[in-house]
C-alpha atoms as a PDB file:
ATOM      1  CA  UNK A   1      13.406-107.841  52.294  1.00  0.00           C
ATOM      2  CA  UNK A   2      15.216-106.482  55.265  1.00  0.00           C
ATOM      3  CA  UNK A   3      17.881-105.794  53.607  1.00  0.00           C
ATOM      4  CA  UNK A   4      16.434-103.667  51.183  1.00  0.00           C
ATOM      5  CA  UNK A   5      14.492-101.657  53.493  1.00  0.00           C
ATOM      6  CA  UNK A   6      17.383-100.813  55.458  1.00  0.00           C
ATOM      7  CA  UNK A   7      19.147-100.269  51.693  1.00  0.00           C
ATOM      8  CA  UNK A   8      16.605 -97.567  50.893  1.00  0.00           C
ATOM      9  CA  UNK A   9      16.456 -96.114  54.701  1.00  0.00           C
ATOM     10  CA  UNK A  10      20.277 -95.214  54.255  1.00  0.00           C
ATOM     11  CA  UNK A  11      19.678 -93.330  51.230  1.00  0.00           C
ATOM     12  CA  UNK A  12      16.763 -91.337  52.495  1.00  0.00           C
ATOM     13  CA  UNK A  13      18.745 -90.445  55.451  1.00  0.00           C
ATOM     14  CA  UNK A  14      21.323 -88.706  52.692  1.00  0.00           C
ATOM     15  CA  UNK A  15      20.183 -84.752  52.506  1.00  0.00           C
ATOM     16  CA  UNK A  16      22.102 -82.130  50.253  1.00  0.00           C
ATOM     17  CA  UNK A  17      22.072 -78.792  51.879  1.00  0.00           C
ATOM     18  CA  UNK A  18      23.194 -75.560  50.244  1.00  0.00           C
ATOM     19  CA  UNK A  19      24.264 -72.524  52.095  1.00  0.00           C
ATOM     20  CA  UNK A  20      23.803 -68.929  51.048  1.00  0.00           C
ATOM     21  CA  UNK A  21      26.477 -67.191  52.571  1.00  0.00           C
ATOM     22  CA  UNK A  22      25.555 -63.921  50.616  1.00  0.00           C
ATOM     23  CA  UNK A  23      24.552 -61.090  52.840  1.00  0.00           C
ATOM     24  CA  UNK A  24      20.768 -59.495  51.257  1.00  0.00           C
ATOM     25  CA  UNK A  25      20.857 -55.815  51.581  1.00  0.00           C
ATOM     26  CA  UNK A  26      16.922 -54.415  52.301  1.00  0.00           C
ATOM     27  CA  UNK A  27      17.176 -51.322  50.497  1.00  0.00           C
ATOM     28  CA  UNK A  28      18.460 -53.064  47.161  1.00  0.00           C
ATOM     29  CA  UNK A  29      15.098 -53.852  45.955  1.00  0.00           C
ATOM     30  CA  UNK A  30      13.744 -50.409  46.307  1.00  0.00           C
ATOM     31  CA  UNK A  31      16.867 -48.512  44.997  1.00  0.00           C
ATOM     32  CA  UNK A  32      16.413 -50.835  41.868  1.00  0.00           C
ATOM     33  CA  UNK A  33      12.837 -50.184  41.563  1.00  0.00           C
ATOM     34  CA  UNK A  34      13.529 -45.983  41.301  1.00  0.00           C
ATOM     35  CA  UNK A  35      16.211 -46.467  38.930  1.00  0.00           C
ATOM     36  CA  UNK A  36      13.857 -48.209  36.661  1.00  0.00           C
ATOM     37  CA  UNK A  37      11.330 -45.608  37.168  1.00  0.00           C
ATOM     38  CA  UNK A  38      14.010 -42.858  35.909  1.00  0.00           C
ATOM     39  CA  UNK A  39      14.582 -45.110  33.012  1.00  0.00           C
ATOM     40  CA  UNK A  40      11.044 -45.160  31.594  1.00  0.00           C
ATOM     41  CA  UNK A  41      10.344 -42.678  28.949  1.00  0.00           C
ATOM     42  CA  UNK A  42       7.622 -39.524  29.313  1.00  0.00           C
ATOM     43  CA  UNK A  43       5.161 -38.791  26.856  1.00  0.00           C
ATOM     44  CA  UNK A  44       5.798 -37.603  23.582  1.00  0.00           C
ATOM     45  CA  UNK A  45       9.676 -37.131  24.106  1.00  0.00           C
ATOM     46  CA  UNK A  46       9.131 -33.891  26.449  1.00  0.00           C
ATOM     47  CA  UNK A  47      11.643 -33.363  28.986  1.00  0.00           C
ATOM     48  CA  UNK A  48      10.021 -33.222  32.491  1.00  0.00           C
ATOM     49  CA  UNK A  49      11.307 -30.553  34.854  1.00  0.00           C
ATOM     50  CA  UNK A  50      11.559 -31.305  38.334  1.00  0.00           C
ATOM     51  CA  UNK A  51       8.064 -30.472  40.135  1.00  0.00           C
ATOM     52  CA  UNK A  52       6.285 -30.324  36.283  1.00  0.00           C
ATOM     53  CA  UNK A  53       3.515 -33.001  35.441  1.00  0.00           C
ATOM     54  CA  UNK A  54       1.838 -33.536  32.043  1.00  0.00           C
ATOM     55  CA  UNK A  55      -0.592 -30.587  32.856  1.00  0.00           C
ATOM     56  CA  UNK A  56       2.597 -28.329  32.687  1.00  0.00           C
ATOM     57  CA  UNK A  57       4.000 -30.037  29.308  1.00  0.00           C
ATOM     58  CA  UNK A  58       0.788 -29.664  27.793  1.00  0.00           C
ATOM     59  CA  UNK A  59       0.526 -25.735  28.648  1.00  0.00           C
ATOM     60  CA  UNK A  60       3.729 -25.078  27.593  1.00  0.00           C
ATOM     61  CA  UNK A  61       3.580 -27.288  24.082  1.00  0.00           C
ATOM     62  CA  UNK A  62       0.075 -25.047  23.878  1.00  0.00           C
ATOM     63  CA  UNK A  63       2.017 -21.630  24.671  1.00  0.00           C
ATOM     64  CA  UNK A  64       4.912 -22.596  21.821  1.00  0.00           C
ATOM     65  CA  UNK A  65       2.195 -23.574  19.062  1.00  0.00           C
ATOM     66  CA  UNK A  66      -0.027 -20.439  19.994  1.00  0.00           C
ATOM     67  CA  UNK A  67       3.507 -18.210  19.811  1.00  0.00           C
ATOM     68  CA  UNK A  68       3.928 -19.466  16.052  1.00  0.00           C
ATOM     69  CA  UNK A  69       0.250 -19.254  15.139  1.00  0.00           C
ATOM     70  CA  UNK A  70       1.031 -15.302  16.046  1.00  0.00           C
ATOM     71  CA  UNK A  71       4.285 -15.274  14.273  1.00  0.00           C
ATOM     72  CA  UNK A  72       2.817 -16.503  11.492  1.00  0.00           C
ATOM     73  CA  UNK A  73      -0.567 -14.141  11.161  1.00  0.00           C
ATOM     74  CA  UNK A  74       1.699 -10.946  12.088  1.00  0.00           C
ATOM     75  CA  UNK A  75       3.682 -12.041   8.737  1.00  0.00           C
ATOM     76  CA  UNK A  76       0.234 -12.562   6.588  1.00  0.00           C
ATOM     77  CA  UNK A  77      -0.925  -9.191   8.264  1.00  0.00           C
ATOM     78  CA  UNK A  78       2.397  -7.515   7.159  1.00  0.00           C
ATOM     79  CA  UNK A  79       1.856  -8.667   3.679  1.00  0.00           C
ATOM     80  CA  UNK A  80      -1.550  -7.548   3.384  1.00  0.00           C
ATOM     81  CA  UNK A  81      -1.143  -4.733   4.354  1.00  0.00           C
ATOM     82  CA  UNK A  82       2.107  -4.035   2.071  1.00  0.00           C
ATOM     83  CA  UNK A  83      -0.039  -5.690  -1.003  1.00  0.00           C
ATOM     84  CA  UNK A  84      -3.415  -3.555   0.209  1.00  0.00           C
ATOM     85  CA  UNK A  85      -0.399  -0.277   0.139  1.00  0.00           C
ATOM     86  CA  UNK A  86       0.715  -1.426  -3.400  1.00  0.00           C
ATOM     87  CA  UNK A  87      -2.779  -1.783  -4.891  1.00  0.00           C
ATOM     88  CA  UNK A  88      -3.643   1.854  -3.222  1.00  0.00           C
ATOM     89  CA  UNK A  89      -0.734   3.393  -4.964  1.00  0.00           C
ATOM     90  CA  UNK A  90      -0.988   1.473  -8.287  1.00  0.00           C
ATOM     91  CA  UNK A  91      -5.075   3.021  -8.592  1.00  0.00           C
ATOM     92  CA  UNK A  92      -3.962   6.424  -7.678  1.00  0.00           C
ATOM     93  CA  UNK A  93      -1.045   6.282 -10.276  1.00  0.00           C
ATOM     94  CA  UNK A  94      -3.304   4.841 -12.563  1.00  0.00           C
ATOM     95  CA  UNK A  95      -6.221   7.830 -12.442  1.00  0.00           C
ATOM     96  CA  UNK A  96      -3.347  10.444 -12.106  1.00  0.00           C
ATOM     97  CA  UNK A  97      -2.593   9.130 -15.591  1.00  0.00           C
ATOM     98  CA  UNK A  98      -6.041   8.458 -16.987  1.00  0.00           C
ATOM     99  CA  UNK A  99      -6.543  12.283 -15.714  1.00  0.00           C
ATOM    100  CA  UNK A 100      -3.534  13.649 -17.613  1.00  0.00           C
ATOM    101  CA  UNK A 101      -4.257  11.693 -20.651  1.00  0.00           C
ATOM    102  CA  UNK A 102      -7.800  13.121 -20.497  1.00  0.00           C
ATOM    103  CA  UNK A 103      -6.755  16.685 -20.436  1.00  0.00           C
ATOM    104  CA  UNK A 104      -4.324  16.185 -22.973  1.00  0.00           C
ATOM    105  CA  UNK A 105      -6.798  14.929 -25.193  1.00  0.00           C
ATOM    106  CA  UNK A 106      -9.047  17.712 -24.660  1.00  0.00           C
ATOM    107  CA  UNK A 107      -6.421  20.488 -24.581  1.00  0.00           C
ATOM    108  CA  UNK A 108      -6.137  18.819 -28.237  1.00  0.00           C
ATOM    109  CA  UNK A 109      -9.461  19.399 -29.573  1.00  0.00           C
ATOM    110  CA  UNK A 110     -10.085  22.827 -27.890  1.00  0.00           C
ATOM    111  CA  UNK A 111      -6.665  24.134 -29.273  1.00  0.00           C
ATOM    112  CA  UNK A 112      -8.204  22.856 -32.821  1.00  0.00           C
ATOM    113  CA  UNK A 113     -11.565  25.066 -32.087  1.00  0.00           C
ATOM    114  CA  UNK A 114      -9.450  28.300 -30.916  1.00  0.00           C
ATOM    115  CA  UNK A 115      -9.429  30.118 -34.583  1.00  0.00           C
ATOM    116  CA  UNK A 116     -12.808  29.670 -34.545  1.00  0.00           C
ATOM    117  CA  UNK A 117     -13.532  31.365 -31.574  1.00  0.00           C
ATOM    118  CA  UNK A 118     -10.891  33.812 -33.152  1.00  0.00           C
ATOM    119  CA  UNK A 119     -13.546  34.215 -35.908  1.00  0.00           C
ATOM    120  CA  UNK A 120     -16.514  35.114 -33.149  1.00  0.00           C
ATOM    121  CA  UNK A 121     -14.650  37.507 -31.140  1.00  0.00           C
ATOM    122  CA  UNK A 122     -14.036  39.821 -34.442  1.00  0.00           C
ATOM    123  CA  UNK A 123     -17.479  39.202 -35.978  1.00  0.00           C
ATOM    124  CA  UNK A 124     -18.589  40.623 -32.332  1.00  0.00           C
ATOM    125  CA  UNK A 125     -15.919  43.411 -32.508  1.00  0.00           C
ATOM    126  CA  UNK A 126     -17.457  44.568 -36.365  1.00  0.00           C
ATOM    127  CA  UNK A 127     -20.862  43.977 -34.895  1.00  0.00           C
ATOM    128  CA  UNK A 128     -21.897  40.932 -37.122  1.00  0.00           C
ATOM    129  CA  UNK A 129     -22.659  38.641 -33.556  1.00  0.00           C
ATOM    130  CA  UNK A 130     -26.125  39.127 -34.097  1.00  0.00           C
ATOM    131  CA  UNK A 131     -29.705  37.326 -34.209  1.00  0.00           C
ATOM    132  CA  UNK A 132     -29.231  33.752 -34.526  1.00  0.00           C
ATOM    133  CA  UNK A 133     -25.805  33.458 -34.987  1.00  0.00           C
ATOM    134  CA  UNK A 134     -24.836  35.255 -31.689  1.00  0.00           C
ATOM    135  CA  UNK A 135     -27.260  32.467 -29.815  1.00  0.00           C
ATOM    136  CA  UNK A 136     -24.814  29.578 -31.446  1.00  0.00           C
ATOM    137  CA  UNK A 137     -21.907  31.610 -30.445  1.00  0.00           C
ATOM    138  CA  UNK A 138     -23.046  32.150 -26.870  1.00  0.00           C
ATOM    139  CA  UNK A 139     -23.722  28.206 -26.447  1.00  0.00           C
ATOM    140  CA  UNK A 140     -20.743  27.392 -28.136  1.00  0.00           C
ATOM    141  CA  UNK A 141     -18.581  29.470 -25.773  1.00  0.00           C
ATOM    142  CA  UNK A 142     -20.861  28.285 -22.906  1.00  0.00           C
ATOM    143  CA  UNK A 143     -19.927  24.473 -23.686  1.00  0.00           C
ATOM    144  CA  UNK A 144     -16.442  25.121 -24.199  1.00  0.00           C
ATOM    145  CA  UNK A 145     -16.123  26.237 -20.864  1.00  0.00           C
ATOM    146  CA  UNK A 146     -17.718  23.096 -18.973  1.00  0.00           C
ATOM    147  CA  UNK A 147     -14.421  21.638 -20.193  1.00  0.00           C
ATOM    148  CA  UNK A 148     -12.340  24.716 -18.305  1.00  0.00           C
ATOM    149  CA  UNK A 149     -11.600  26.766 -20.906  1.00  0.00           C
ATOM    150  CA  UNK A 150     -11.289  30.125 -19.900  1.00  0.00           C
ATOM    151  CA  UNK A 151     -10.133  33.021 -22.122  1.00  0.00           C
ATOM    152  CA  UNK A 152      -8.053  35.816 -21.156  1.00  0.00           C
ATOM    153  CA  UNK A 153      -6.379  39.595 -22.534  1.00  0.00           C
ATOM    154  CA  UNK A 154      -8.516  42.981 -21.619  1.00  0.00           C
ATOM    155  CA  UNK A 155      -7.297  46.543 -22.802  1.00  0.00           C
ATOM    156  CA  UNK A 156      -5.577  47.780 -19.244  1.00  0.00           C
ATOM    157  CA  UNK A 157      -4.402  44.035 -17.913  1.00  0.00           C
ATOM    158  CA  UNK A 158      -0.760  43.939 -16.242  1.00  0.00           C
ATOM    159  CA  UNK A 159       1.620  42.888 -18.501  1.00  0.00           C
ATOM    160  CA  UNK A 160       2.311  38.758 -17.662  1.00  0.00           C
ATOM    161  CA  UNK A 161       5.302  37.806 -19.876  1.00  0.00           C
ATOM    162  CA  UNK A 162       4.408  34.438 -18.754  1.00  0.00           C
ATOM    163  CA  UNK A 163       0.493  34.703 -20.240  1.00  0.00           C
ATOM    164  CA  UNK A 164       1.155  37.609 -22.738  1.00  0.00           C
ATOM    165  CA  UNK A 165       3.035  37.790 -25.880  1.00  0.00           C
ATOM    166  CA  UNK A 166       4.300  41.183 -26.476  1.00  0.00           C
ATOM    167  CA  UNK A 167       3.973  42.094 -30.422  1.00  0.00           C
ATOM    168  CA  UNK A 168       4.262  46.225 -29.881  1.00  0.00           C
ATOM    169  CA  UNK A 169       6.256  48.305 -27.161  1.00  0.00           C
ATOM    170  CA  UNK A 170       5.671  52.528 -26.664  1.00  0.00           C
ATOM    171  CA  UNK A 171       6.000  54.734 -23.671  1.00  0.00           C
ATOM    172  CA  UNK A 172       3.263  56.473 -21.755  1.00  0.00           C
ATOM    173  CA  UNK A 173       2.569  58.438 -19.448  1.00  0.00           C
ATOM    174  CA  UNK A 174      -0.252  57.473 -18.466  1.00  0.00           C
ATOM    175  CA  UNK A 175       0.959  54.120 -16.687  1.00  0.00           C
ATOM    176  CA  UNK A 176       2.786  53.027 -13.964  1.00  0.00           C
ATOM    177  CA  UNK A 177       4.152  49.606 -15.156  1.00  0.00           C
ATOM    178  CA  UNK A 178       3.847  47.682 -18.058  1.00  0.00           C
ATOM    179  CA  UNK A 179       0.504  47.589 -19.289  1.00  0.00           C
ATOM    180  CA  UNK A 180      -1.610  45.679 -22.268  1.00  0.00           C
ATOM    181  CA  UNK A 181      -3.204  48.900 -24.457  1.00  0.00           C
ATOM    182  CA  UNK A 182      -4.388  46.938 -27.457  1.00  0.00           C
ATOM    183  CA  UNK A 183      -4.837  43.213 -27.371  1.00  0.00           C
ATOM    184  CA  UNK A 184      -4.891  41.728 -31.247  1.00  0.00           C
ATOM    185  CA  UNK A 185      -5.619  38.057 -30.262  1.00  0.00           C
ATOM    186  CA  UNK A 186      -7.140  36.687 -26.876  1.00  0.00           C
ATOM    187  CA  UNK A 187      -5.219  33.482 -25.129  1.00  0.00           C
ATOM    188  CA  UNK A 188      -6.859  30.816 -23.131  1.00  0.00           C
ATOM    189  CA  UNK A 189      -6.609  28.573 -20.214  1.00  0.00           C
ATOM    190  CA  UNK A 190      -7.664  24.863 -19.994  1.00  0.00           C
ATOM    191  CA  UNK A 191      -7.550  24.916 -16.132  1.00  0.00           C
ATOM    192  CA  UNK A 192      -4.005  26.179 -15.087  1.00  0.00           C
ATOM    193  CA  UNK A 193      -2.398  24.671 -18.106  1.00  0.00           C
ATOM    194  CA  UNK A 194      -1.913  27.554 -20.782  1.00  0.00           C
ATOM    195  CA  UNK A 195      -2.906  26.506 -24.243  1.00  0.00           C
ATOM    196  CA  UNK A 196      -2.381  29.624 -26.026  1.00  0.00           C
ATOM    197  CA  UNK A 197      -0.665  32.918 -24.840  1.00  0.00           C
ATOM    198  CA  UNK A 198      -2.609  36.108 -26.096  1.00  0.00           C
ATOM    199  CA  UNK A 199      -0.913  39.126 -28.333  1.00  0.00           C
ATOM    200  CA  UNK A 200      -1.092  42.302 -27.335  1.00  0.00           C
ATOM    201  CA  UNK A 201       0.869  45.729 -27.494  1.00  0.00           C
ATOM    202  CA  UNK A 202       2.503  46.686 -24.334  1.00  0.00           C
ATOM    203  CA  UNK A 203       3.299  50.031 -23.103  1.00  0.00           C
ATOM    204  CA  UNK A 204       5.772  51.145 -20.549  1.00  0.00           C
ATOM    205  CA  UNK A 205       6.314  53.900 -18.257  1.00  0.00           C
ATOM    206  CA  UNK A 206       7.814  56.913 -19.442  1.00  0.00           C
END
């Protein structure tokens, strides 16, 4: 029993030591620690400027959004505005042409009533415009000219080549340029559009 005691005693007293022989440097730890710090990612992707925190990224990720929001609303004003310009033009084209086609359609009809206001204008000349008849004539000539028809050609007018059609020529004396001495048939305005140019005789300076 001895034996085996003093067996068991000699391998107790049998210890493995290990050295370390590798020097430890104190900063190692630390320097290992920033480097992962510079590794981890910031938020949302945004690259962090030195001195900026996530008060900064935010304001500026604001400032780009709030630059294309005005981008964007200065191109919808832009075509509003061209579309508003279009409409504008398209109405006053339009009642420039409902306006023409108007007149056109009424120079029509009062061209188709001039010979009868030829008729009235001799019937007053022999004297017949009386009584009733005159009254219808009056009111007749009266609506007429609600629609801007105005007739023209007195004895003694200028001579317009433009308004008057010259059917006789003599010389007097007794003017000073050409003047209309005898008008056969009276012409008429619709406004400044001339529907119908009146005859006269024309006499010149001698």
């Amino acid at each position: 029993m001895s034996n085996a005691d003093d067996g068991n005693d000699g391998q107790a007293a049998e210890r493995v030591v290990i050295r370390d022989r590798r020097k430890i440097d104190p900063n190692a730890k630390g320097s290992a620690a920033a480097a992962a710090k510079d590794k981890e990612p910031t938020g949302g992707g945004a690259h962090r400027a030195p001195g900026q925190d996530d008060d900064d990224l935010a304001a500026i990720g604001l400032g780009a959004e709030l630059e294309a929001l005005r981008t964007e609303l200065d191109e919808r004003t832009r075509d509003l505005q061209r579309v508003t310009a279009e409409y504008a033009n398209y109405r006053k084209r339009v009642d420039r042409d409902r306006g023409a086609a108007a007149e056109q359609t009424i120079g029509s009809v009062l061209t188709g009533l001039l010979p009868v206001l030829d008729d009235l204008d001799r019937a007053r000349e022999h004297g017949d415009l009386v009584g009733p008849f005159a009254t219808v004539a009056e009111a007749l000539t009266a609506a007429l000219g609600k629609y801007g028809l105005v007739a023209f050609g007195e004895k003694g007018d200028p001579f317009d080549p433009t308004r008057h059609e010259a059917v006789a020529h003599q010389m007097s004396a007794d003017v000073t340029e050409p003047t209309c001495i005898e008008v056969m048939r009276r012409g008429y305005l619709l406004g400044d559009r001339l529907l119908r140019a009146a005859l006269v005789a024309v006499a010149d300076p001698a």
